[in-house]
PDB file of N, CA and C in Angstrom:
ATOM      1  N   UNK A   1     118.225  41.592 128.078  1.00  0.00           N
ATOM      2  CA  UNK A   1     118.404  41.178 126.706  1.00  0.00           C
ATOM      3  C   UNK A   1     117.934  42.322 125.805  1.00  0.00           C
ATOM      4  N   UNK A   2     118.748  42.663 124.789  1.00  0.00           N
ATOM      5  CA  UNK A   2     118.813  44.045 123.967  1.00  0.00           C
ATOM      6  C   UNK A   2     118.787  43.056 122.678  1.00  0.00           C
ATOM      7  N   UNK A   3     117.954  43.803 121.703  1.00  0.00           N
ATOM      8  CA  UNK A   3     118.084  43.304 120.208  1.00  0.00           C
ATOM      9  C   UNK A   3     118.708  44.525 119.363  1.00  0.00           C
ATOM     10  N   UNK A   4     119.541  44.300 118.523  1.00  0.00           N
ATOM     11  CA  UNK A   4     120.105  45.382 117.610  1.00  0.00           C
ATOM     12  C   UNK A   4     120.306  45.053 116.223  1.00  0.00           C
ATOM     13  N   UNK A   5     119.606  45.449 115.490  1.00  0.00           N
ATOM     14  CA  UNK A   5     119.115  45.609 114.373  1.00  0.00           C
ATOM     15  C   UNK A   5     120.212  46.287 113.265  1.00  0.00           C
ATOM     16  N   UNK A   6     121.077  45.686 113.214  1.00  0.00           N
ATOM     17  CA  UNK A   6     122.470  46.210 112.153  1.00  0.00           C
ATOM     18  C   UNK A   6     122.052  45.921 110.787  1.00  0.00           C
ATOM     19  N   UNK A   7     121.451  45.918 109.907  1.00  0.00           N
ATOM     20  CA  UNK A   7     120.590  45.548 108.292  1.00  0.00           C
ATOM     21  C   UNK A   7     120.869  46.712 107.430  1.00  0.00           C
ATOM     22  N   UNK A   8     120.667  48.010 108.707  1.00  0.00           N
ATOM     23  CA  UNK A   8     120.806  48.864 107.626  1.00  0.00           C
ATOM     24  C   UNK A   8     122.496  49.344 107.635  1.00  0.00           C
ATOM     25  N   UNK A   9     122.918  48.828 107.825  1.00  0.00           N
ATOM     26  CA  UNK A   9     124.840  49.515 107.883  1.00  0.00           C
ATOM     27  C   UNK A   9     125.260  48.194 106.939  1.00  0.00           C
ATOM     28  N   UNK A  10     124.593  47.324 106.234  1.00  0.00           N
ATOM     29  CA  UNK A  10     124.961  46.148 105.078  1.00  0.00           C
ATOM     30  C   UNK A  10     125.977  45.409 105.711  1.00  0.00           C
ATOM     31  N   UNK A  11     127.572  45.661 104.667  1.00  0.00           N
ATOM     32  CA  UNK A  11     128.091  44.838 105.726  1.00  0.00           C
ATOM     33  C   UNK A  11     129.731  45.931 106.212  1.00  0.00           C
ATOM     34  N   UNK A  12     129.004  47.364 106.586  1.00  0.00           N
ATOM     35  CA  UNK A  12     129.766  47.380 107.200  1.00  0.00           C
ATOM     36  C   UNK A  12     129.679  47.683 108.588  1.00  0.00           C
ATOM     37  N   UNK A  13     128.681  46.665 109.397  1.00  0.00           N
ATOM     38  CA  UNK A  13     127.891  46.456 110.412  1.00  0.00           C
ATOM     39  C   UNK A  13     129.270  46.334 111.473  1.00  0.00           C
ATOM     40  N   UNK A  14     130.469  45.806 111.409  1.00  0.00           N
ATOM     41  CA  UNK A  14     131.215  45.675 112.350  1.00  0.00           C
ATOM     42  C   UNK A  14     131.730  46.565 113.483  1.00  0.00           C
ATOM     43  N   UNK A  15     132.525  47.670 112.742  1.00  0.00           N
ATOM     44  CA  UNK A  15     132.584  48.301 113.866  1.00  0.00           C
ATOM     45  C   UNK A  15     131.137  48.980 114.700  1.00  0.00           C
ATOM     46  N   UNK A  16     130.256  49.075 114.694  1.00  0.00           N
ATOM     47  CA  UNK A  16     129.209  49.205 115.625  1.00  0.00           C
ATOM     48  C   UNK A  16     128.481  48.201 116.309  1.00  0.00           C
ATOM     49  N   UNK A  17     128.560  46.971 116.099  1.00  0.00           N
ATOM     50  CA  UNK A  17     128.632  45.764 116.737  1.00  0.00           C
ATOM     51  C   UNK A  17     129.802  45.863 118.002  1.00  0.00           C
ATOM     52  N   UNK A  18     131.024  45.887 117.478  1.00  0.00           N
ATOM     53  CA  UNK A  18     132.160  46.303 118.682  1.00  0.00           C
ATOM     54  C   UNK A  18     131.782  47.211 119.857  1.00  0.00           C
ATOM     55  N   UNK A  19     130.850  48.395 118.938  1.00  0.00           N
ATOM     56  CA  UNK A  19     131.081  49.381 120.215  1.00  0.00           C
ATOM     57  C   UNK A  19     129.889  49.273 121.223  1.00  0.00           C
ATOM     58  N   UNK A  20     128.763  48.469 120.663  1.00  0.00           N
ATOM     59  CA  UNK A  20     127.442  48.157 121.444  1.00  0.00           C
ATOM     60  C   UNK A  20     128.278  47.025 122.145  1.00  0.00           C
ATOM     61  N   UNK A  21     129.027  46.139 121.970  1.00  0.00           N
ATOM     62  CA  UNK A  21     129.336  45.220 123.081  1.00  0.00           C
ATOM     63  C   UNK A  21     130.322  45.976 123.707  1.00  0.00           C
ATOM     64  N   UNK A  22     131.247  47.068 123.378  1.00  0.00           N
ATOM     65  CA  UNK A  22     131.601  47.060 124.722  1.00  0.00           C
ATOM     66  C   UNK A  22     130.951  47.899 125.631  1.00  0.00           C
ATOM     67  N   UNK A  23     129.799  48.161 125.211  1.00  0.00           N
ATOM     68  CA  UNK A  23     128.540  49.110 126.549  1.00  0.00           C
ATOM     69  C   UNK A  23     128.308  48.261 127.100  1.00  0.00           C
ATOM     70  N   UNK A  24     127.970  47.103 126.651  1.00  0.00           N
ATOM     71  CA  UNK A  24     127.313  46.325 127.708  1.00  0.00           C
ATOM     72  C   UNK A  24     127.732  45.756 128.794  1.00  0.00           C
ATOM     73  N   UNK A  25     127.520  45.223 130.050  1.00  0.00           N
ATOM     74  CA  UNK A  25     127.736  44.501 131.490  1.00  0.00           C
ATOM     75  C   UNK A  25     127.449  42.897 131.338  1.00  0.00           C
ATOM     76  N   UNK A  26     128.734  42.601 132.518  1.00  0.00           N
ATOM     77  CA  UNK A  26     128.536  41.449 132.687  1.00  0.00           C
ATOM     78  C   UNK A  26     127.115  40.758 133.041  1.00  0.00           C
ATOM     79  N   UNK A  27     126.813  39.570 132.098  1.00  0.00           N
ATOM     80  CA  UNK A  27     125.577  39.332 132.741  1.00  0.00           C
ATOM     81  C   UNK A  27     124.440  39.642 131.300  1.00  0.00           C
ATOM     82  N   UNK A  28     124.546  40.174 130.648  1.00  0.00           N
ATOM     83  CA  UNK A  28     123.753  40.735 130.132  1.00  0.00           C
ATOM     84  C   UNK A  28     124.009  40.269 128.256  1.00  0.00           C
ATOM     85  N   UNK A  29     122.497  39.816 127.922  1.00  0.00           N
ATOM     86  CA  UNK A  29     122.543  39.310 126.741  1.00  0.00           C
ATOM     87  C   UNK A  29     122.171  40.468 125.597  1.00  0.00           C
ATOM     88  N   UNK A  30     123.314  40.340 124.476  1.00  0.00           N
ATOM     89  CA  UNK A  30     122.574  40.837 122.799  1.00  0.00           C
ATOM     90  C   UNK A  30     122.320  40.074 121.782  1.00  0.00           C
ATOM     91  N   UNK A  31     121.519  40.544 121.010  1.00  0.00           N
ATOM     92  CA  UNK A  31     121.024  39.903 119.845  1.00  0.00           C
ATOM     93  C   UNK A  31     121.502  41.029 118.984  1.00  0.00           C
ATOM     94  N   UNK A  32     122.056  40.206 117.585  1.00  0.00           N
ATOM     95  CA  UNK A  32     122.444  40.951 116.877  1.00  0.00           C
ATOM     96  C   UNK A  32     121.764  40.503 115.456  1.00  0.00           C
ATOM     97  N   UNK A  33     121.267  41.519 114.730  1.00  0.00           N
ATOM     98  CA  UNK A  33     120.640  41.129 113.519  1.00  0.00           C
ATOM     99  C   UNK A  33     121.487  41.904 112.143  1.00  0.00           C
ATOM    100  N   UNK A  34     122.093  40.741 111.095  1.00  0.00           N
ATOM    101  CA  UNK A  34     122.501  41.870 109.988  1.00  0.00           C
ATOM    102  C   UNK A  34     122.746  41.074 108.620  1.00  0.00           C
ATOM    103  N   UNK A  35     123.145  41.567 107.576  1.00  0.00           N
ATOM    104  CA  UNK A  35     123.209  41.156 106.183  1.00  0.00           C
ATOM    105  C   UNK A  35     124.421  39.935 105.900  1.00  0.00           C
ATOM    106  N   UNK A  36     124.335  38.884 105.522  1.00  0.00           N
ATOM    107  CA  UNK A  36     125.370  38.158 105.584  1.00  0.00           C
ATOM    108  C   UNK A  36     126.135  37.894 103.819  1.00  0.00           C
ATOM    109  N   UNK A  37     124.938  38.502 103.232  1.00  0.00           N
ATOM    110  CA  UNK A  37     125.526  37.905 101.690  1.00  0.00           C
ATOM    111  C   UNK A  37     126.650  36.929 101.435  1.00  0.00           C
ATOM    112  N   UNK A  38     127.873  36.991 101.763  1.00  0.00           N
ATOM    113  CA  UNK A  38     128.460  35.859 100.939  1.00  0.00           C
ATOM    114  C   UNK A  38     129.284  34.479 102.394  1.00  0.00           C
ATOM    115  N   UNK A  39     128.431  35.378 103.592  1.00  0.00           N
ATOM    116  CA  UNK A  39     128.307  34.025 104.859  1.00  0.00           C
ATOM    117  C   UNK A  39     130.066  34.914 105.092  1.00  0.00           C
ATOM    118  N   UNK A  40     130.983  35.454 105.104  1.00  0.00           N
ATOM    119  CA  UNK A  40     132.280  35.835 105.724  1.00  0.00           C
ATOM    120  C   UNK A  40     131.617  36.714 106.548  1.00  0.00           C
ATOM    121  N   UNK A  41     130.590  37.593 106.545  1.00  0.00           N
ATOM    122  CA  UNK A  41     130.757  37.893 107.980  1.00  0.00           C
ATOM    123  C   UNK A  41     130.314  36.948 108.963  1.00  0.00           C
ATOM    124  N   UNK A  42     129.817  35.814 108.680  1.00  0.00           N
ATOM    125  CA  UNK A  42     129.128  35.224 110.022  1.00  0.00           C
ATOM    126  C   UNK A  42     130.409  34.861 111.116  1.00  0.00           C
ATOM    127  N   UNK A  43     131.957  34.517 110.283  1.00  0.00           N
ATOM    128  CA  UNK A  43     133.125  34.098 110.512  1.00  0.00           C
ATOM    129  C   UNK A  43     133.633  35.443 111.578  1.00  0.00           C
ATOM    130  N   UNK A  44     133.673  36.464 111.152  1.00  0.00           N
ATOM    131  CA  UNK A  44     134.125  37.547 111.747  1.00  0.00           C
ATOM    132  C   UNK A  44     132.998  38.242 112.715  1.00  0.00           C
ATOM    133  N   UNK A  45     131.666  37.783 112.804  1.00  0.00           N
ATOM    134  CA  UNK A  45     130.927  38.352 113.303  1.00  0.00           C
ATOM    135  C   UNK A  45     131.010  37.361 115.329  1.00  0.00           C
ATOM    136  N   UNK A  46     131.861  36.245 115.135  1.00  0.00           N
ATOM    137  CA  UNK A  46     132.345  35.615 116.344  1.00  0.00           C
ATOM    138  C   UNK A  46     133.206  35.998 116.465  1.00  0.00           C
ATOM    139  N   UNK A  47     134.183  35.895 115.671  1.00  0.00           N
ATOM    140  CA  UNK A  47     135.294  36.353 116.530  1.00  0.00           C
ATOM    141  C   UNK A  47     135.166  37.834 117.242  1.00  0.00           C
ATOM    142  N   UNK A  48     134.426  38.791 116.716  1.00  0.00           N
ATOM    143  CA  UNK A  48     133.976  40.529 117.549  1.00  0.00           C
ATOM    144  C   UNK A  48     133.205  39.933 118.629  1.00  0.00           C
ATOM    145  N   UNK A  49     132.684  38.658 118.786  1.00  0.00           N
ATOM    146  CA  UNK A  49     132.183  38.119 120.236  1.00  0.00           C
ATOM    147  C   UNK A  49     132.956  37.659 120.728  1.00  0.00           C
ATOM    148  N   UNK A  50     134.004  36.718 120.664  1.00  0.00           N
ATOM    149  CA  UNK A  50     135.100  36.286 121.365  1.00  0.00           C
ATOM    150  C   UNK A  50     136.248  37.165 121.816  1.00  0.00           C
ATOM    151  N   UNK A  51     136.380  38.105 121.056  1.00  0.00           N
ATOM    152  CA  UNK A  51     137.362  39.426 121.310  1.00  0.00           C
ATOM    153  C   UNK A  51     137.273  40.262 122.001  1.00  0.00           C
ATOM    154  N   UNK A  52     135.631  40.288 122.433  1.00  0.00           N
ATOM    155  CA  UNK A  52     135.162  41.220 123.265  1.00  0.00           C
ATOM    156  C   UNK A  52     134.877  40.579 124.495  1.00  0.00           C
ATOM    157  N   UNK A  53     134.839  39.167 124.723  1.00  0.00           N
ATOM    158  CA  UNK A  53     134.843  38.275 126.389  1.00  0.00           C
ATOM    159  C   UNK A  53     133.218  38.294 126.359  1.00  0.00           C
ATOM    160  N   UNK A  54     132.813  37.514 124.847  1.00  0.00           N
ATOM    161  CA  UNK A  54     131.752  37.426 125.117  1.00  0.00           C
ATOM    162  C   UNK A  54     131.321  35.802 124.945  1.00  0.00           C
ATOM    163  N   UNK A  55     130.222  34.983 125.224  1.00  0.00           N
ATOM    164  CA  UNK A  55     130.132  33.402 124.964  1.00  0.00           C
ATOM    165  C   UNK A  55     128.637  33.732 123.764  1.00  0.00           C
ATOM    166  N   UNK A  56     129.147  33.067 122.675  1.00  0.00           N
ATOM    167  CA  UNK A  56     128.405  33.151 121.910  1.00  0.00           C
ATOM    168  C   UNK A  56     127.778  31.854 122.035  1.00  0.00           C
ATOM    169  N   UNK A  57     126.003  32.200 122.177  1.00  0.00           N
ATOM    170  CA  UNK A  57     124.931  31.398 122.396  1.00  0.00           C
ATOM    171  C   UNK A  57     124.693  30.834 121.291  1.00  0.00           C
ATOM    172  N   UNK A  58     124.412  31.443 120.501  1.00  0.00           N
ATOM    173  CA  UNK A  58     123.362  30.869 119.113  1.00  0.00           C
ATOM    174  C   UNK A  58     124.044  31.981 117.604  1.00  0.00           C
ATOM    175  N   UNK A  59     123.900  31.344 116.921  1.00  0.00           N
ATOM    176  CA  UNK A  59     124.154  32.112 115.673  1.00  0.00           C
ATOM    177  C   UNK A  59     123.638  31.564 114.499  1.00  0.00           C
ATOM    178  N   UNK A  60     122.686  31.886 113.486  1.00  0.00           N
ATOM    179  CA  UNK A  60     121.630  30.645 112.892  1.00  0.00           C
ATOM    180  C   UNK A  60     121.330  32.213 111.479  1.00  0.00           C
ATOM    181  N   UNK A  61     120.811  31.348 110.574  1.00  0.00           N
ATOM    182  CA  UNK A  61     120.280  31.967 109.398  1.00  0.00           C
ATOM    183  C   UNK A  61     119.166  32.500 109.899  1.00  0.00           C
ATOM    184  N   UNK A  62     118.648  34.035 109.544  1.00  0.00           N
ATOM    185  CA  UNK A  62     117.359  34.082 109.754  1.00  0.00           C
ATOM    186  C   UNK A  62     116.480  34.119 108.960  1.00  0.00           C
ATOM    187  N   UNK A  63     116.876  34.759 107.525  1.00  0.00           N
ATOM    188  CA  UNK A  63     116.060  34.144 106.436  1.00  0.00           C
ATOM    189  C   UNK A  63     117.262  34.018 105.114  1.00  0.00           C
ATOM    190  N   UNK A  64     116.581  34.523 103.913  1.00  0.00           N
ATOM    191  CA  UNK A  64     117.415  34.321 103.060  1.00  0.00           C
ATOM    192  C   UNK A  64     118.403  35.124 102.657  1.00  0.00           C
ATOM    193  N   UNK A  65     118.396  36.904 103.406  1.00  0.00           N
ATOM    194  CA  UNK A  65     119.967  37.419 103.269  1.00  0.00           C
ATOM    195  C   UNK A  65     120.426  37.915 105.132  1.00  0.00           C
ATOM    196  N   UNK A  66     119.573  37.533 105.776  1.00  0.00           N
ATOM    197  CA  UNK A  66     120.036  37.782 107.323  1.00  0.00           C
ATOM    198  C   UNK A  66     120.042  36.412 108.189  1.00  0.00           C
ATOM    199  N   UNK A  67     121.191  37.395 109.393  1.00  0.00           N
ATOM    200  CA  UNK A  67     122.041  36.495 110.144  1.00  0.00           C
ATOM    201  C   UNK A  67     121.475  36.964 111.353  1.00  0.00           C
ATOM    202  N   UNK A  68     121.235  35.861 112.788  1.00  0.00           N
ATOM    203  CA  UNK A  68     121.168  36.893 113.913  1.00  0.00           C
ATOM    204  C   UNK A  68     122.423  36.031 114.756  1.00  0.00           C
ATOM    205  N   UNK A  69     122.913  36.531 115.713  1.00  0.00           N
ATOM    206  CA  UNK A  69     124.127  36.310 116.463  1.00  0.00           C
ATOM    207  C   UNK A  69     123.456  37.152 118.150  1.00  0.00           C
ATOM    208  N   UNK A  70     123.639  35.796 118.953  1.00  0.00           N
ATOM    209  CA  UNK A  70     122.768  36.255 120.798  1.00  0.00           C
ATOM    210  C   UNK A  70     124.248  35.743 121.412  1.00  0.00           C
ATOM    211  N   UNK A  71     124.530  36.588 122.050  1.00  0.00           N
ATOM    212  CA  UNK A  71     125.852  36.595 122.533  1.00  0.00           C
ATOM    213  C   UNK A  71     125.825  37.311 124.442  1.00  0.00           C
ATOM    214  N   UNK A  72     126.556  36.674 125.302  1.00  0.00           N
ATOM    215  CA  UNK A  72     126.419  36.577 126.370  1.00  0.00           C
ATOM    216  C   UNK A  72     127.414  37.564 126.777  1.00  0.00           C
ATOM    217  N   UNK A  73     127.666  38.702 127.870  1.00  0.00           N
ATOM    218  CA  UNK A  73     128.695  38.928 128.746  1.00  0.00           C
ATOM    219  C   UNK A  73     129.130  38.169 129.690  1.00  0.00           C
ATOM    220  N   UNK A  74     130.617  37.459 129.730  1.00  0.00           N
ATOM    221  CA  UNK A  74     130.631  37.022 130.996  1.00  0.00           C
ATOM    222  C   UNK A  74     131.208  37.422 131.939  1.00  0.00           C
TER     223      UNK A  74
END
């Protein structure tokens, strides 16, 4: 389990979200932390888990402008 800390790329956190999941191996969990301001990325921030053949665990507010997203390889 890897935590990645995307906060400082605001919101154009996506494409580097893409490219850390596709490093990763089957089997193997990320946590993803980043800026959600107006809640559309939380929408697009699954589907870059579902697109990539990943099972998204949990995805929850973490405070009042961040999102975290723990997403599975399967």
């Amino acid at each position: 389990m890897k935590r990645y800390d995307l906060r400082h790329l605001k919101t154009e956190f996506e494409p580097r979200m893409k490219e850390i999941l596709d490093e990763h191996k089957a089997g193997e969990v990320a946590i993803f932390l980043f800026e959600i301001g107006d809640f559309s990325p939380v929408q697009r921030s699954a589907d870059i888990v579902k697109e990539a053949g990943y099972e998204l665990l949990n995805s929850l507010k973490f405070n009042e402008v961040d999102w975290t997203v723990v997403a599975k390889k399967d």
